[in-house]
Every structure is written in structure tokens, then in C-alpha cells.
Protein backbone atom coordinates (compact mmCIF):
# COMPACT_ATOMS: atom_id res chain seq x y z
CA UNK A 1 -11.47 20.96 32.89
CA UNK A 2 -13.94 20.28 30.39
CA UNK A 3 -13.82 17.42 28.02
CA UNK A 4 -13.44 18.76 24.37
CA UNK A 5 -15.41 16.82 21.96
CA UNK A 6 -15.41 16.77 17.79
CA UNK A 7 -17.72 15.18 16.04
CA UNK A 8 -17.39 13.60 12.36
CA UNK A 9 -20.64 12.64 10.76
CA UNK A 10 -22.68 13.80 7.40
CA UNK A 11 -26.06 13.16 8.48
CA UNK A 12 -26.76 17.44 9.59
CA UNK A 13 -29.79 16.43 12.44
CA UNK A 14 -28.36 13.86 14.05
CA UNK A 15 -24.80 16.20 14.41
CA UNK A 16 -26.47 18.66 15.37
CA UNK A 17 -28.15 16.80 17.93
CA UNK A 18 -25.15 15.18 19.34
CA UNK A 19 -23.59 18.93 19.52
CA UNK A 20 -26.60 20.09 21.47
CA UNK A 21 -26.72 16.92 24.27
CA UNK A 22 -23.11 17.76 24.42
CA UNK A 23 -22.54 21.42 25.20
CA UNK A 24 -25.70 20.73 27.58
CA UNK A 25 -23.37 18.74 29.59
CA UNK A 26 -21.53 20.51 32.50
CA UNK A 27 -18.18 18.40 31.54
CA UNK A 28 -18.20 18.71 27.89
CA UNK A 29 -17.84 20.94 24.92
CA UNK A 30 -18.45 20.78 21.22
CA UNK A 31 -15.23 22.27 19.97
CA UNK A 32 -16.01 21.22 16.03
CA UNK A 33 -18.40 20.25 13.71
CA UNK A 34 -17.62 17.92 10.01
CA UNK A 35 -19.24 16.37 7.46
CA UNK A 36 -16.90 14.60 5.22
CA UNK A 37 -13.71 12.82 5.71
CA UNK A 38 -11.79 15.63 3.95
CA UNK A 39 -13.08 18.43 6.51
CA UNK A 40 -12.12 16.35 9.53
CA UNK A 41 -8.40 15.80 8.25
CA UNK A 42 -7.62 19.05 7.56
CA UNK A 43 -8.80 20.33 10.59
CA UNK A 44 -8.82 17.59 13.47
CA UNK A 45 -4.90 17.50 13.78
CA UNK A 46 -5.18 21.14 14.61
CA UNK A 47 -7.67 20.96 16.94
CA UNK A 48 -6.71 17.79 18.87
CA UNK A 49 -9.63 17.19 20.72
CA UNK A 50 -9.74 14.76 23.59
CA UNK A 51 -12.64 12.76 22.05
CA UNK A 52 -13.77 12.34 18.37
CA UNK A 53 -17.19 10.51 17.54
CA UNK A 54 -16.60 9.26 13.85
CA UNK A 55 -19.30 7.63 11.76
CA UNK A 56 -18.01 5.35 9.42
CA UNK A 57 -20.02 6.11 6.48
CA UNK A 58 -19.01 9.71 5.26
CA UNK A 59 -19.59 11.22 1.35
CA UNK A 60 -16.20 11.09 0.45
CA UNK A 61 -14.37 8.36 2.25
CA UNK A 62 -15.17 6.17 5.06
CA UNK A 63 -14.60 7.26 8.71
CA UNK A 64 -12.09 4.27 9.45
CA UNK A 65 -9.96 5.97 6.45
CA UNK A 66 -10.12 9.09 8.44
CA UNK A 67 -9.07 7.53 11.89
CA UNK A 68 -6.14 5.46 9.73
CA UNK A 69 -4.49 9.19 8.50
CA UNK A 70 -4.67 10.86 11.16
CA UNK A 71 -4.56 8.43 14.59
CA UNK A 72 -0.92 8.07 14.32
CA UNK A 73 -0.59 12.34 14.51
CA UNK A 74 -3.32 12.49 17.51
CA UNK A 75 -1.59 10.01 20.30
CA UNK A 76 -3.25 11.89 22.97
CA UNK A 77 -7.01 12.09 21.29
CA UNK A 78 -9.53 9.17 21.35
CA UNK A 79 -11.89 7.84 18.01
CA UNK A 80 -15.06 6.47 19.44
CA UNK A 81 -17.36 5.06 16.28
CA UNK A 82 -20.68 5.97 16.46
CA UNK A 83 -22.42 4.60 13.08
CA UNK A 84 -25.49 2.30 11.89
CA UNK A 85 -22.50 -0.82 10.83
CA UNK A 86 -22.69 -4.05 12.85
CA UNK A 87 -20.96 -6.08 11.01
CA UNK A 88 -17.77 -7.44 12.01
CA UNK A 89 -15.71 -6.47 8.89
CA UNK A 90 -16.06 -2.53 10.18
CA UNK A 91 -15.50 -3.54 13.72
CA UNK A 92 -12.83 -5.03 13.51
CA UNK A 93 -10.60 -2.68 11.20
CA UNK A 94 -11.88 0.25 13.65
CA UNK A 95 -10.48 -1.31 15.97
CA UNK A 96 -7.17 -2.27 14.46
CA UNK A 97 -7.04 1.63 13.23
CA UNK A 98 -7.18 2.68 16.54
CA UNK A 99 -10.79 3.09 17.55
CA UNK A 100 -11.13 2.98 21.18
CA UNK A 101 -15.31 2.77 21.40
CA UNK A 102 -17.75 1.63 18.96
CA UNK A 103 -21.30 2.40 19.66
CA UNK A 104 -24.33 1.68 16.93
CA UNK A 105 -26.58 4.20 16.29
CA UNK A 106 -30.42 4.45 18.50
CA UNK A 107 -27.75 4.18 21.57
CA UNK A 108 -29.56 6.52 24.13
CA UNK A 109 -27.87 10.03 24.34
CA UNK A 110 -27.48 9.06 28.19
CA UNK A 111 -25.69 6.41 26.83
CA UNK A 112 -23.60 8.16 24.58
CA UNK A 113 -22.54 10.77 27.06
CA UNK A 114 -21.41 8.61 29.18
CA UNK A 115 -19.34 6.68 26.63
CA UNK A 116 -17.72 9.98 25.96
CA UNK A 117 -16.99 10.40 29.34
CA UNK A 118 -15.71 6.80 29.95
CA UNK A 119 -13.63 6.75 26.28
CA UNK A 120 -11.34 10.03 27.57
CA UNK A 121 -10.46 8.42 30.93
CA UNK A 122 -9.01 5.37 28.47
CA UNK A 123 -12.28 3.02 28.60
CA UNK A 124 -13.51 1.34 25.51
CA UNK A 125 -17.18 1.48 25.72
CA UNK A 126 -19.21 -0.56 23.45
CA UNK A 127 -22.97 -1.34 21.96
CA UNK A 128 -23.96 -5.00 23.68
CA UNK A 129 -23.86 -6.66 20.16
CA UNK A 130 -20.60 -5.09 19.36
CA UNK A 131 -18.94 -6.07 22.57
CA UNK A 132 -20.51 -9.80 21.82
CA UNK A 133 -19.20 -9.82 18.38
CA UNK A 134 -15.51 -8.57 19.79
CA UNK A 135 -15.78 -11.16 22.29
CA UNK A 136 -16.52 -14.08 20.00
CA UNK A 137 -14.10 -13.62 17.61
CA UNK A 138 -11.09 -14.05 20.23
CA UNK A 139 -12.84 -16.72 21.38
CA UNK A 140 -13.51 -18.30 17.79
CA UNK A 141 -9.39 -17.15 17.21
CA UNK A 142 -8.24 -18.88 20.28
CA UNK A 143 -10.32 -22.18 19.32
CA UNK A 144 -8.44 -22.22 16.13
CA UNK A 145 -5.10 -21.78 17.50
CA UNK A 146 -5.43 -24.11 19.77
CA UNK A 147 -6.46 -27.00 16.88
CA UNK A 148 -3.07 -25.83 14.60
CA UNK A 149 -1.27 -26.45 17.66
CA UNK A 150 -3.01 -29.83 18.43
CA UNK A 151 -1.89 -30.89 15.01
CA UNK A 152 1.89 -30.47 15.77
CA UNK A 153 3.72 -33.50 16.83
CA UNK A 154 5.22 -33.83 20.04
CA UNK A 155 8.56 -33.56 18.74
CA UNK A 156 7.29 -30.23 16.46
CA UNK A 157 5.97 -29.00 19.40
CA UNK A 158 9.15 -29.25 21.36
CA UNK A 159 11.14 -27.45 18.74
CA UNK A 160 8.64 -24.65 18.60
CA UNK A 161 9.02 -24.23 22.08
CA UNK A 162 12.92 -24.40 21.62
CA UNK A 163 12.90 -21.85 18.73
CA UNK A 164 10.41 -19.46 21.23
CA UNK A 165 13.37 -19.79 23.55
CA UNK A 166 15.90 -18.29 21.12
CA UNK A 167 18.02 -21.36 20.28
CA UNK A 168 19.37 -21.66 16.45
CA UNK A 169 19.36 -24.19 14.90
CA UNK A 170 22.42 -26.06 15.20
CA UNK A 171 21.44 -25.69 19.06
CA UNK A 172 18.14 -27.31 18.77
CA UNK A 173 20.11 -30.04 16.90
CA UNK A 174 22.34 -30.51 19.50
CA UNK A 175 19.68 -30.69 22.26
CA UNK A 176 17.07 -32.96 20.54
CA UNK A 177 20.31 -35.12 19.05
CA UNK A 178 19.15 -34.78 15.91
CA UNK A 179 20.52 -33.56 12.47
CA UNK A 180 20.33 -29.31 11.56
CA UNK A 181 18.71 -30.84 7.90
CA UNK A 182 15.89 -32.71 10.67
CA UNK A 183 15.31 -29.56 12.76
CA UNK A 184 14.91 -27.54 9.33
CA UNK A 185 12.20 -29.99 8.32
CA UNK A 186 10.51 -29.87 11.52
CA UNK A 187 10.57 -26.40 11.18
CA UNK A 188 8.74 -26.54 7.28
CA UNK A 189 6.11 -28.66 9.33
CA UNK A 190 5.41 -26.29 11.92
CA UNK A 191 4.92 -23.42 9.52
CA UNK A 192 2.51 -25.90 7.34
CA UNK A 193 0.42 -26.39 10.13
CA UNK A 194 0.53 -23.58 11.97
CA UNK A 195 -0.05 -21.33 8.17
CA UNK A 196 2.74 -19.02 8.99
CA UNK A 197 5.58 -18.17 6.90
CA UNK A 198 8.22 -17.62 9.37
CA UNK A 199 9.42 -17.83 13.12
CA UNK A 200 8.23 -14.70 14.77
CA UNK A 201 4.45 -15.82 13.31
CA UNK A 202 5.10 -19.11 14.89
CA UNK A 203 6.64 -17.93 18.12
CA UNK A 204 3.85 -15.36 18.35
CA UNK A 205 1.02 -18.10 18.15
CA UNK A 206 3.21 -20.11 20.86
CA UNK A 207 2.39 -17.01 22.47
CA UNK A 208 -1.18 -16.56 22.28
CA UNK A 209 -2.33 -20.00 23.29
């Protein structure tokens, strides 16, 4: 079965282009055409095509607006990115919106085949300075979790890891002998340090490191 592909982007040649490498391909097929933001809502729910390649800059709205409307209607259909933005503000919220690629343009059309193929069999291909940028920013994230949680106390620490184990607060008190008014201002501490504003964030950076 052939992979159906759609393709969102206002530049006419280089759509065109990408329609032609793809219907060339034995395994894939061109199964719609847009050029603004507004023509790929309307009509990309309907079609439901296994892959979209969305540029982010469109006339009328920006791709990533696109992908945020209509992702949560198209479970089954993959947004690969394929734009001239390297910069990690756009890479980033594509990827929170539910991109699942991101390639720049001047990728080969080899390469962005391929992609295609790899992005419908749930991969998340990437330009080399896109995947970089990805991959420093959960390591610059971790590196800064790490040094909130370094600036806990050892007795803040402990009723963090008490709170991540469910206990309330009376319980804590009871464990760490200590007064519920004591384990509430431990508690204020944490979220200082940690800047979060309630248990789940705090719990959840627990988590991560």
C-alpha cells in the first residue's frame, strides 16, 4: 500500500517539486496540494493523509498554527516540518504541537524521501543541526534541574521524595518527627527553589532527574 502524502507550503516551485519526486516514487503518492494555512485546514481533516510536509512560514498563518488545529483531529497522520527556520523557538513548539520530523530546507530530495518513508513507520527524522539543537536543550534542561535540586537541603530533599511517594502532610510530619506548620515550610522552600508553584511540578522534576 502506498504511502499517501500532502504537502503544505506557499512557495509554487518548490511544491511542485516535492509533488513530482514524490509520485516518482514506487511507495508514495501526492494525494494534495496547499498553499496557505486556511486551504490545508479545511481540507486535510478530510483527507487524512498518512504524512503531511508543513512549512512553517505560510501567507496567512504559520504552519505550527496549522499542525496545533488540526493534530488533535488527525491521531493517525504524521506533520513532518520541512521549512528554511533553525532556530530553536520554531523547533521546539513544532515539536510540542505534535511535529514528528523537522527537516530544513536544501535537504537532498533523497533525503527527504526517505524521511517520508521513515516519519509514517513512527520515526522522527531530523536535519543534523536540528537534531543537535533538540539534543542540547535536554541536555542544557537536565543541567539545570539537576542545580535546583542541588540547592535543596537534605532535609527538603527528603520531604520531596516523601511527597513523590504520596504521603500528606500530617504523614510526613509524623515520619520526619517534625511539626505539619515545619513540613509546610519545607514545602514553600522546595517550590522557591525548585520555581514551581505546586506539588505535581515538584514531583515531576523529582522525576526527570
Amino acid at each position: 500500500m502506498k504511502i499517501n502524502v500532502a504537502i503544505v507550503e506557499d512557495e509554487k516551485h518548490y511544491n511542485n517539486a516535492l509533488k513530482k519526486i514524490i509520485d516518482y516514487d514506487a511507495d508514495l503518492h501526492c494525494v494534495g496540494q496547499f498553499y496557505n494555512g486556511n486551504e490545508a485546514i479545511v481540507n486535510l481533516v478530510a483527507l487524512k493523509p498518512d504524512v503531511i510536509l508543513m512549512d512553517i512560514k505560510l501567507p496567512d498563518m504559520s504552519g505550527i498554527e496549522v499542525m496545533s488545529k488540526i493534530k488533535p483531529l488527525m491521531e493517525e497522520s504524521h506533520f513532518m516540518m520541512c521549512t528554511s527556520f533553525e532556530d530553536d523557538d520554531h523547533i521546539y513548539d513544532s515539536l510540542k504541537f505534535g511535529a514528528a520530523g523537522y527537516l530544513i530546507k536544501g535537504e537532498s530530495m533523497d533525503r527527504i524521501i526517505t524521511s517520508i518513508k521513515d516519519v509514517s513507520r513512527g520515526g522522527a527524522p531530523m536535519s543534523f543541526g536540528v537534531a543537535k539543537r533538540v539534543l542540547n536543550y535536554f541536555r542544557e534542561e537536565k543541567s539545570v534541574i539537576n542545580s535546583h535540586l542541588n540547592d535543596l537541603s537534605k532535609t527538603e530533599h527528603e520531604v520531596l521524595e516523601l511527597l513523590a511517594q504520596g504521603l500528606l502532610y500530617k504523614e510526613i510530619a509524623d515520619k520526619k518527627d517534625i511539626t505539619i506548620d515545619t513540613v509546610k515550610k519545607h514545602v514553600g522552600n522546595i517550590y522557591r527553589k525548585l520555581h514551581v508553584n505546586n506539588k505535581v511540578e515538584a514531583i515531576n522534576i523529582l522525576k526527570k532527574h
